[in-house]
Protein backbone atom coordinates (compact mmCIF):
# COMPACT_ATOMS: atom_id res chain seq x y z
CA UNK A 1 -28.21 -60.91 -1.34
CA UNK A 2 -26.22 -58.71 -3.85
CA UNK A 3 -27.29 -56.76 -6.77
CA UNK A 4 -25.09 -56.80 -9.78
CA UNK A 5 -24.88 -53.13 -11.41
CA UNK A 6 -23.98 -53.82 -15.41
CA UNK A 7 -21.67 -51.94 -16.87
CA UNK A 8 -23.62 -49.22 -18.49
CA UNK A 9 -25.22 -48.49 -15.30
CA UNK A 10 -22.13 -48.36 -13.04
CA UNK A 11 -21.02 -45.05 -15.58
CA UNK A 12 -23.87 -43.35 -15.01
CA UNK A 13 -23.93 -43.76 -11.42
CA UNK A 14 -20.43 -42.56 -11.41
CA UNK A 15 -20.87 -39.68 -13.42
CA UNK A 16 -24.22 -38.76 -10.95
CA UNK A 17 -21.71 -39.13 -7.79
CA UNK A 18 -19.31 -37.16 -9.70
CA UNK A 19 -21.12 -34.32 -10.65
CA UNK A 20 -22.49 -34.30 -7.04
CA UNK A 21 -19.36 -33.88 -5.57
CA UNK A 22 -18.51 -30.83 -8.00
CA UNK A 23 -21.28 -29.19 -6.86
CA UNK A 24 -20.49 -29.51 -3.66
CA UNK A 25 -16.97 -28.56 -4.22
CA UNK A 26 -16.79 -24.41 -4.15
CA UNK A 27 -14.74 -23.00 -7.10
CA UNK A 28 -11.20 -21.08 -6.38
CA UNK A 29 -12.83 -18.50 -7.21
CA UNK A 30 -15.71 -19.03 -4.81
CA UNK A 31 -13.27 -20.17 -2.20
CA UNK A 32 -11.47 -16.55 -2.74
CA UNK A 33 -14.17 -14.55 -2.03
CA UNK A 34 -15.26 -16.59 0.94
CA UNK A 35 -11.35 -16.09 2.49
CA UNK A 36 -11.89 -12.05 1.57
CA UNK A 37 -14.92 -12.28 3.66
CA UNK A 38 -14.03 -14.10 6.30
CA UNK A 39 -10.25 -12.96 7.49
CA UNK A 40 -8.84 -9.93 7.70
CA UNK A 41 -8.03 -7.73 4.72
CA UNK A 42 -5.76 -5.03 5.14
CA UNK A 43 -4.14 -2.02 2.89
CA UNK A 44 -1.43 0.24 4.07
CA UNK A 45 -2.00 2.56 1.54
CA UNK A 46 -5.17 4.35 -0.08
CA UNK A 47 -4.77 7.95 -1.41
CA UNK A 48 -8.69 8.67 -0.53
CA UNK A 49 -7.83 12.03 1.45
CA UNK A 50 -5.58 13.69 -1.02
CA UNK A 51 -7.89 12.62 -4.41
CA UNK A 52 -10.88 13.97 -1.99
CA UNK A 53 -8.92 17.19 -1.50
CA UNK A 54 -8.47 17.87 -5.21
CA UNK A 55 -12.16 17.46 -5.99
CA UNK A 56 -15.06 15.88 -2.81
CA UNK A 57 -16.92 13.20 -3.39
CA UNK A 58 -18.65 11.19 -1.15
CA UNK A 59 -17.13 7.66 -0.74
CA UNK A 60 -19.20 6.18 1.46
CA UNK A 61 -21.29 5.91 -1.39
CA UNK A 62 -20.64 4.43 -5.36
CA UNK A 63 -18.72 6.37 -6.86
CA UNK A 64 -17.86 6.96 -10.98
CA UNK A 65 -14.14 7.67 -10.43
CA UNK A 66 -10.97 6.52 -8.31
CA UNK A 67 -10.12 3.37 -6.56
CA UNK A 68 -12.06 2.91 -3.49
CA UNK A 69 -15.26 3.84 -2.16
CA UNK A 70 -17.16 1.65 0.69
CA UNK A 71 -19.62 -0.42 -1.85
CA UNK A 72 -16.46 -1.72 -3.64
CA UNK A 73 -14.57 -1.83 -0.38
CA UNK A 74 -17.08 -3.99 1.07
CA UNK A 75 -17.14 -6.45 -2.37
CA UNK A 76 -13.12 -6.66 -2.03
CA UNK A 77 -13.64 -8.01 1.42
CA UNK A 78 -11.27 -5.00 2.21
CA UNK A 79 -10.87 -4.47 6.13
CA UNK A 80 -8.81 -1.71 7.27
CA UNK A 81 -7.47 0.51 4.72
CA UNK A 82 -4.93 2.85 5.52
CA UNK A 83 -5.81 6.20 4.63
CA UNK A 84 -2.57 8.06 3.42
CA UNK A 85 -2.28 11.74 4.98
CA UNK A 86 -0.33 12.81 2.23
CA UNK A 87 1.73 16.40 1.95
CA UNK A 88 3.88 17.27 -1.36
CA UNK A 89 7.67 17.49 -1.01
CA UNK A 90 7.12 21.17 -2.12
CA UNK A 91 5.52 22.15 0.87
CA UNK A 92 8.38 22.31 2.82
CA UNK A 93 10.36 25.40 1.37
CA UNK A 94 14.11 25.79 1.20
CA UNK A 95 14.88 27.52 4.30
CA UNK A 96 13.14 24.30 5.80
CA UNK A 97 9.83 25.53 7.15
CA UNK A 98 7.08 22.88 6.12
CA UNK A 99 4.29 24.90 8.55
CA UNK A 100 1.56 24.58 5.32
CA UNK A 101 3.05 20.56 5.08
CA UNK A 102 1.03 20.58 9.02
CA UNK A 103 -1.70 22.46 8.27
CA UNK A 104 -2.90 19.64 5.37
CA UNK A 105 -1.92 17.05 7.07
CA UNK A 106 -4.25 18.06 9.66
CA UNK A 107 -7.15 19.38 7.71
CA UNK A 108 -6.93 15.94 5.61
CA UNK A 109 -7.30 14.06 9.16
CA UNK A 110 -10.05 16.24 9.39
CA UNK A 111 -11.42 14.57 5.94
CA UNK A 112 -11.09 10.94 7.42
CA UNK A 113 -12.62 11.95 10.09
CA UNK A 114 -15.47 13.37 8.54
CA UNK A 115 -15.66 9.66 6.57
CA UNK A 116 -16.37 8.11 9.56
CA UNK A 117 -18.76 10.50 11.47
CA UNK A 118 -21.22 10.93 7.98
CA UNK A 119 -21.35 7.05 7.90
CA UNK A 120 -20.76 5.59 11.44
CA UNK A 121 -22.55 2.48 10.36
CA UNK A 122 -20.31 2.26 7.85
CA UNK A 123 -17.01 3.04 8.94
CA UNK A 124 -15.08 3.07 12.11
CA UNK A 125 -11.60 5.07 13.26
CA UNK A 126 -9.32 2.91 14.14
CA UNK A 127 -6.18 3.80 16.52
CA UNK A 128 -5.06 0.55 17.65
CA UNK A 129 -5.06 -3.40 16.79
CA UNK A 130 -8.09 -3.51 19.18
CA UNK A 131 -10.21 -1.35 17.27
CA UNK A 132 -9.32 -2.95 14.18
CA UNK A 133 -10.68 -6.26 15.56
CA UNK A 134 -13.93 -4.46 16.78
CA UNK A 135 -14.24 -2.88 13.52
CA UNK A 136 -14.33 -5.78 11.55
CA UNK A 137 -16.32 -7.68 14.33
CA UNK A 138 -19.27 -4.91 13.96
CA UNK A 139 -18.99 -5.32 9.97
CA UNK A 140 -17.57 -1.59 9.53
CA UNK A 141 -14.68 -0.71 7.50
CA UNK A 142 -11.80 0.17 9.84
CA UNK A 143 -10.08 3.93 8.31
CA UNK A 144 -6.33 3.69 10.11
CA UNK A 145 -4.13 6.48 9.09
CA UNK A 146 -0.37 6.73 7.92
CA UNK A 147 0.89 10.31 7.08
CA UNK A 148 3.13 9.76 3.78
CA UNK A 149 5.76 12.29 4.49
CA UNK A 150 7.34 13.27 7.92
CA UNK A 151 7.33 16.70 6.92
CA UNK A 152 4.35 17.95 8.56
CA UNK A 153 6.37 17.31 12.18
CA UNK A 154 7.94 20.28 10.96
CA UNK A 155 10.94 20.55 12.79
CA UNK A 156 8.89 20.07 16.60
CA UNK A 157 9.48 16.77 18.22
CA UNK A 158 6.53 17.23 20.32
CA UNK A 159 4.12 17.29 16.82
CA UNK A 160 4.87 13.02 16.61
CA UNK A 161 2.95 13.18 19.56
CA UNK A 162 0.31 15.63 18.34
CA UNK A 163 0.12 13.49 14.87
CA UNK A 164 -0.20 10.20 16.92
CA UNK A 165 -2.80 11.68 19.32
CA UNK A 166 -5.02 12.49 15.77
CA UNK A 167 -4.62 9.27 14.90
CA UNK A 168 -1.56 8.67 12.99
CA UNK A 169 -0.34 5.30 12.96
CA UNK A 170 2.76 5.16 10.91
CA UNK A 171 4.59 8.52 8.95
CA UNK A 172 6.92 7.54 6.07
CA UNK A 173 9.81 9.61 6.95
CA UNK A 174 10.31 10.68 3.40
CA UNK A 175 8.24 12.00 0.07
CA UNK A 176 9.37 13.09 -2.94
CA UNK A 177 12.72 15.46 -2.13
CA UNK A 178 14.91 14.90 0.75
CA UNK A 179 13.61 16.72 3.90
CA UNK A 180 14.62 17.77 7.01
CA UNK A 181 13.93 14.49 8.78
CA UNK A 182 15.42 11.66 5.82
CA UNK A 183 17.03 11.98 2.12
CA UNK A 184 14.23 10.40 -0.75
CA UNK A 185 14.70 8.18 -2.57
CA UNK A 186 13.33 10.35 -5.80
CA UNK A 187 15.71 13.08 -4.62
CA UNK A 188 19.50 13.43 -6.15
CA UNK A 189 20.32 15.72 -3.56
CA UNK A 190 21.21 12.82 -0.69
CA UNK A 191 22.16 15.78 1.94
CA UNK A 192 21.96 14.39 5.17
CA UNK A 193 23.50 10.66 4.02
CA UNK A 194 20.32 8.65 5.36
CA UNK A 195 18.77 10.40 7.97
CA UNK A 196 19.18 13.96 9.28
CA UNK A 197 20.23 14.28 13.33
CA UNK A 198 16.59 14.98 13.62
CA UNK A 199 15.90 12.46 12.07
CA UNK A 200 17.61 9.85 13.61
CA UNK A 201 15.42 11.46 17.06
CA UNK A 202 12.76 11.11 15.20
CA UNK A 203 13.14 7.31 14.29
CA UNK A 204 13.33 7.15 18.47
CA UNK A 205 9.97 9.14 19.30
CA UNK A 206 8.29 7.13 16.79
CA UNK A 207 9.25 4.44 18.61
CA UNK A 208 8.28 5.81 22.21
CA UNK A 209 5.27 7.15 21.31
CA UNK A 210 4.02 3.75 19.46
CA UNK A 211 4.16 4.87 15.73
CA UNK A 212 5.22 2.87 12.94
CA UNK A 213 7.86 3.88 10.85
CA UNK A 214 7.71 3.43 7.38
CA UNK A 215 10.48 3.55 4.87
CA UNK A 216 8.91 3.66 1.81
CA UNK A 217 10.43 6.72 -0.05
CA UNK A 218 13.39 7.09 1.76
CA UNK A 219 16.95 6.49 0.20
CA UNK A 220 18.96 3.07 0.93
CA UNK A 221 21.41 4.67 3.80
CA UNK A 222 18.42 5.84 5.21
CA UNK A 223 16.19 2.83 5.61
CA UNK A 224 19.77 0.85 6.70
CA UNK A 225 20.01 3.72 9.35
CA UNK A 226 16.31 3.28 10.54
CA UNK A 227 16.27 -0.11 11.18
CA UNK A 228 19.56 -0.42 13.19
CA UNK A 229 18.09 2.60 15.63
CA UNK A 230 14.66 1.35 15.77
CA UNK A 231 14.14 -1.26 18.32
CA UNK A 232 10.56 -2.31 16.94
CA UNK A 233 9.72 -3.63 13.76
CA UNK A 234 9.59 -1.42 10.90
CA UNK A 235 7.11 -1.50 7.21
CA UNK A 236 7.50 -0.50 3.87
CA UNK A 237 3.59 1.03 3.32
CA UNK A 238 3.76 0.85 -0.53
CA UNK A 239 6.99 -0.74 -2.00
CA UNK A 240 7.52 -3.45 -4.41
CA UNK A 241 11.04 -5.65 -4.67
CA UNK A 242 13.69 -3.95 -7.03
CA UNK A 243 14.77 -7.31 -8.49
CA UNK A 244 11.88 -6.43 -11.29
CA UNK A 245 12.48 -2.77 -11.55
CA UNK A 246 16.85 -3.30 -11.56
CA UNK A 247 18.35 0.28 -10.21
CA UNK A 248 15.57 1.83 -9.15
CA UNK A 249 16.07 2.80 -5.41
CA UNK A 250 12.68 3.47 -4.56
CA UNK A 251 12.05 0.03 -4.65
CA UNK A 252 13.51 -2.44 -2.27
CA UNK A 253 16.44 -4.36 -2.56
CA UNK A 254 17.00 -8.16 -1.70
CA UNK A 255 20.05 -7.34 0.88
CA UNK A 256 16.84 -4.19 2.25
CA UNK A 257 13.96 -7.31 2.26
CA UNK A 258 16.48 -9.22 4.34
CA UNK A 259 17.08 -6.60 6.54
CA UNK A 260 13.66 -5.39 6.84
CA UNK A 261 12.97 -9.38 7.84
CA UNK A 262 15.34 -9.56 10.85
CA UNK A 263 13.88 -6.32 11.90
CA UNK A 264 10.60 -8.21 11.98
CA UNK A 265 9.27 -5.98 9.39
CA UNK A 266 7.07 -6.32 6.56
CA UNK A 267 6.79 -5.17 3.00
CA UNK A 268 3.71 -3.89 1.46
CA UNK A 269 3.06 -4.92 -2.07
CA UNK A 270 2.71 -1.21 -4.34
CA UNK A 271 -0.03 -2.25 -7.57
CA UNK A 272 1.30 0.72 -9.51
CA UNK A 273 2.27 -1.44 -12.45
CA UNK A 274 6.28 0.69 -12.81
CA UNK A 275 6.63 -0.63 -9.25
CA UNK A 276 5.91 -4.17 -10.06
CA UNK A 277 7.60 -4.45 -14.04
CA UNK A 278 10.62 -3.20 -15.57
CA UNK A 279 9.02 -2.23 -18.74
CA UNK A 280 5.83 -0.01 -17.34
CA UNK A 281 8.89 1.92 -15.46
CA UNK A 282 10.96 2.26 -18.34
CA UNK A 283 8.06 3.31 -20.12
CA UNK A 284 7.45 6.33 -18.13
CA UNK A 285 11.48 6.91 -18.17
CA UNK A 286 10.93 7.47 -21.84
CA UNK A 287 7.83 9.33 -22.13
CA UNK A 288 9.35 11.65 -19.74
CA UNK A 289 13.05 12.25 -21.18
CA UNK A 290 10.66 12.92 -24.87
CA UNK A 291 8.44 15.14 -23.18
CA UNK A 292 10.90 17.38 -21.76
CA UNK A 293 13.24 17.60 -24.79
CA UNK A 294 9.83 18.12 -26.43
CA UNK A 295 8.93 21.53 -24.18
CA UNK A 296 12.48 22.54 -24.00
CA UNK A 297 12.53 22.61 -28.50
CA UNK A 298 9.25 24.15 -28.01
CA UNK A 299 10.30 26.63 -25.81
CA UNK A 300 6.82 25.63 -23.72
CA UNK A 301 5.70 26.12 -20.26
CA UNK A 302 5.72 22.99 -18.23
CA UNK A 303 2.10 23.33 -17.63
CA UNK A 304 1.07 24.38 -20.75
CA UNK A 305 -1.66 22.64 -23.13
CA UNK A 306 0.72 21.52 -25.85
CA UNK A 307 2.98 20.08 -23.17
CA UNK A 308 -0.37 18.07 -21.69
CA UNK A 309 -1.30 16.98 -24.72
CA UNK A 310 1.86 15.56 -25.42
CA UNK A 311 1.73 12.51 -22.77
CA UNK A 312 -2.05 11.44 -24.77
CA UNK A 313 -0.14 11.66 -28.14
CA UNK A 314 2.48 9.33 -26.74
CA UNK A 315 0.29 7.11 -25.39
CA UNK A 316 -1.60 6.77 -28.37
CA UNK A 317 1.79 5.57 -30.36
CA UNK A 318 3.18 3.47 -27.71
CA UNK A 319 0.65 2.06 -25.47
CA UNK A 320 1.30 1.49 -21.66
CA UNK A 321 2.62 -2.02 -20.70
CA UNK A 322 0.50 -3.09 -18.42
CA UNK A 323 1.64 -5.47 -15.06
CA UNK A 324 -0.31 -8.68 -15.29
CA UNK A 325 -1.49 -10.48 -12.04
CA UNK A 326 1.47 -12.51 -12.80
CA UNK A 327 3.79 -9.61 -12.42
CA UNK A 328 1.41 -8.94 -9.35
CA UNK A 329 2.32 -12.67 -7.65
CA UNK A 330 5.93 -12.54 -8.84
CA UNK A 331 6.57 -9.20 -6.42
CA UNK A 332 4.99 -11.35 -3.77
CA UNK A 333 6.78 -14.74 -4.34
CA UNK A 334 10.13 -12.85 -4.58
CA UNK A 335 9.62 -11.68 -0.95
CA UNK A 336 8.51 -15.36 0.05
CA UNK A 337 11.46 -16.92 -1.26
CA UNK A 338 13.94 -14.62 0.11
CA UNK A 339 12.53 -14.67 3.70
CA UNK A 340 9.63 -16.27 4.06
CA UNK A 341 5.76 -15.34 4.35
CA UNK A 342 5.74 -13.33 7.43
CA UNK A 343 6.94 -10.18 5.92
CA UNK A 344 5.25 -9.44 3.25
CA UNK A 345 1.46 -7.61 2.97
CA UNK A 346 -0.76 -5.25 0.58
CA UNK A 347 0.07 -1.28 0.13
CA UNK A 348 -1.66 -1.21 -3.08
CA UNK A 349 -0.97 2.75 -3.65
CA UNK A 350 -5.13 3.04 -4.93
CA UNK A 351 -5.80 6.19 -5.70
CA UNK A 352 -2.13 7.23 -5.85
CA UNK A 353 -0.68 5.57 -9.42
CA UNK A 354 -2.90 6.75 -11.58
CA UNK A 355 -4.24 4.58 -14.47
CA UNK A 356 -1.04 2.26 -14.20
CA UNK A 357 -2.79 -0.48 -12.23
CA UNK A 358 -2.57 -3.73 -13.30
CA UNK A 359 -5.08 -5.87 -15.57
CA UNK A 360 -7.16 -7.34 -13.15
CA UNK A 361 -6.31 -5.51 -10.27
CA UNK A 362 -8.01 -2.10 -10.91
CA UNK A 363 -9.53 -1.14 -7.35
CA UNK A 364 -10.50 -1.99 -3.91
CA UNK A 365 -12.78 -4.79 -5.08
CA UNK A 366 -10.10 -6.76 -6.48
CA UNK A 367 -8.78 -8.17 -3.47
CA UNK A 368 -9.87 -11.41 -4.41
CA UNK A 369 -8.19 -11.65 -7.55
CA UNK A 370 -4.81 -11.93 -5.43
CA UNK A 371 -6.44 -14.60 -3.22
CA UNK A 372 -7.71 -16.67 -6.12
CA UNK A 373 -4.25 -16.23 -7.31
CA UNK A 374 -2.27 -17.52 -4.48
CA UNK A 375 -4.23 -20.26 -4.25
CA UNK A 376 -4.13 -21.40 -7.61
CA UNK A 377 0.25 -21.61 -6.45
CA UNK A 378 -1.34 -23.69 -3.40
CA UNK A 379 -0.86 -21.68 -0.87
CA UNK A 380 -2.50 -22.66 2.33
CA UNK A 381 -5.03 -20.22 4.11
CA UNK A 382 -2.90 -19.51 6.90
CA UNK A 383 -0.64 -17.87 5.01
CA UNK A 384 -2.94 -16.34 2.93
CA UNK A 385 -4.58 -14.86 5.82
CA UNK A 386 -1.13 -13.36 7.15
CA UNK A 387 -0.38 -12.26 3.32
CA UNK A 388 -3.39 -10.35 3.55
CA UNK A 389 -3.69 -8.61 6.77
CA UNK A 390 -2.36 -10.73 9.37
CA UNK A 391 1.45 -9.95 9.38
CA UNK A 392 0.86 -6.10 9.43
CA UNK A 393 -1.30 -6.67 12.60
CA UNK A 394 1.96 -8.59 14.25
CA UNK A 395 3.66 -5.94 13.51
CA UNK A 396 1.48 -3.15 15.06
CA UNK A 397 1.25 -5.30 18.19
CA UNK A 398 4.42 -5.02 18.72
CA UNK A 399 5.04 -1.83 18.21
CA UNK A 400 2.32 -0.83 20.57
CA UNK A 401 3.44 -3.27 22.84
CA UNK A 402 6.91 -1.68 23.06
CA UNK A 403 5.47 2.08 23.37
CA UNK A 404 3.79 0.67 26.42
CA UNK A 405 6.54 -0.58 28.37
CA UNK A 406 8.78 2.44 26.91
């Protein structure tokens, strides 16, 4: 026996079965938070140490300023953040000593480790892929650290040991000015041509002792030097692709992505919105050429009030052009399409770029925007998962793996 269901009826049982299955159905959104959660989330570069050094607080609580601190962290689904050991180019002085450049970058792996001990049930060291994976496993925020600047070696082979034994995983050869290891990329001077003889020894150790090198900063000779020594992959910690920023070397080129591909490298995604845009760098290209024909008709000091206040007055006449998460994706895509998903990752520069961040990507939390982004360009997990944390892991296995049999 059958039981006719009239028309009227039939919608509304639809619509019930319907509305049902939406409920059922998590959002993007939902399903991006749930991915943050679940997989890995990694950042190759967080400025924590340096801002902490200019003025303490404590992190492993809420905090009112900066990018990251662990409640945020831990909403951003954010795994193992590199802490950045960072030391100014000025440290190092002409005659090439950079002895103060090792005495920070100790005392600020001094800071990290500090983190850790105040809130062990927070936060773990991590040295190695294994500890990263027992990190997350315990629910504890993994703190790896990558010293931005090679200057602290200061001239001593024997200090890449010393820097890996505190816990350095990766040193970006290069800063601001060229140094004694690698010309920058910020730096006109270009004395060595790439990479100093040291340098090139350097690139070697690294490789021995089982520490990633990282080009970010450095000048194009000098990253096309690095990865034809290196016989392990190398990263970028906080680049973006110079297609979007046309000229400007310390972003990567398409013929360096390439390269940095058949290495087996990966490219870390910078958020600073000049790194992702052409118009946020151009921006501060302008603002500075105004402000310094602006102190040199004043006849002002470069630190002086008037020459302060004259950034805020700009600001308030042309306002900042903000990256979008579009700009954001478009960075990432560009990598993808060139060579693929396996070499590209996050090295958000938080806490290093100022207020430039992009709308909707404003701190450690925000992880999930970028997820909830790729999927909406149906992206499958997998990759997402290897976007996010897993293709920087590859490459630290490997590197370890080739210190061991070295």
């Amino acid at each position: 026996m059958s039981t006719r269901i009239s028309g009227p009826l039939l919608a509304v049982c639809m619509s019930l079965v319907l509305v049902n299955a939406s409920a059922d159905t998590p959002s993007r959104k939902e399903q991006a938070q749930k991915i943050a959660q679940q997989y890995l989330v990694a950042d190759t570069h967080i400025d924590v140490p340096y801002r902490l050094e200019e003025g303490w607080v404590d992190v492993t609580k809420a905090t009112d300023g900066g990018d990251f601190d662990y409640p945020r962290a831990k909403k951003g689904g954010l795994d193992l953040p590199f802490m950045s050991i960072y030391t100014p180019a000025s440290m190092e002085k002409e005659d090439g000593d950079a002895s103060e450049s090792f005495e920070l970058a100790n005392r600020l792996i001094d800071s990290v480790e500090a983190m850790a001990a105040r809130a062990p049930e927070k936060f773990m060291l991590v040295r190695s892929v294994a500890d990263a994976k027992k990190a997350m496993q315990g629910g504890r925020i993994g703190l790896a650290m990558g010293m931005e600047n090679g200057s602290p070696i200061n001239h001593r082979m024997e200090n890449v040991q010393h820097f890996y034994d505190r816990g350095i995983r990766y040193v970006t050869l290069a800063h601001g000015k060229s140094n004694h290891i690698s010309d920058s990329s910020y730096d006109e001077n270009h004395q060595w041509g790439g990479l100093s003889p040291f340098g090139r020894d350097v690139v070697a150790e690294m490789n021995r002792v089982g520490v990633m090198i990282d080009i970010s900063h450095v000048t194009d000779d000098a990253f096309f030097q690095v990865v034809e020594i290196s016989k392990a992959p190398v990263i970028a910690s906080h680049s973006s692709a110079r297609h979007f920023t046309p000229g400007w070397e310390r972003n990567m080129s398409d013929d360096m992505i390439k390269a940095l591909a058949e290495n087996g490298g990966v490219i870390h995604i910078n958020f600073g919105s000049s790194f992702l845009r052409k118009e946020a760098k151009d921006w501060y290209e302008t603002m500075d050429e105004k402000r310094s024909a602006f102190i040199e008709a004043n006849e002002l000091a470069e630190d002086s009030e008037e020459a302060s206040q004259f950034r805020e007055d700009y600001l308030a006449e042309h306002p900042f052009p903000y990256a979008t998460m579009d700009d954001v994706v478009a960075n990432f895509e560009h990598v993808i399409n060139l060579v693929g998903p396996e070499h590209v990752g996050i090295g958000s520069d938080f806490d290093g770029v100022g207020d430039s961040l992009p709308v909707g990507m404003k701190d450690v939390s925000y992880y999930p925007v970028l997820i909830e982004e790729l999927l909406k360009r149906e992206y499958p997990v997998d990759t997402i998962r290897a976007i996010m944390g897993g293709n920087l892991m590859r490459v630290w296995q490997q590197v370890e793996a080739f210190a061991k049999k070295s």
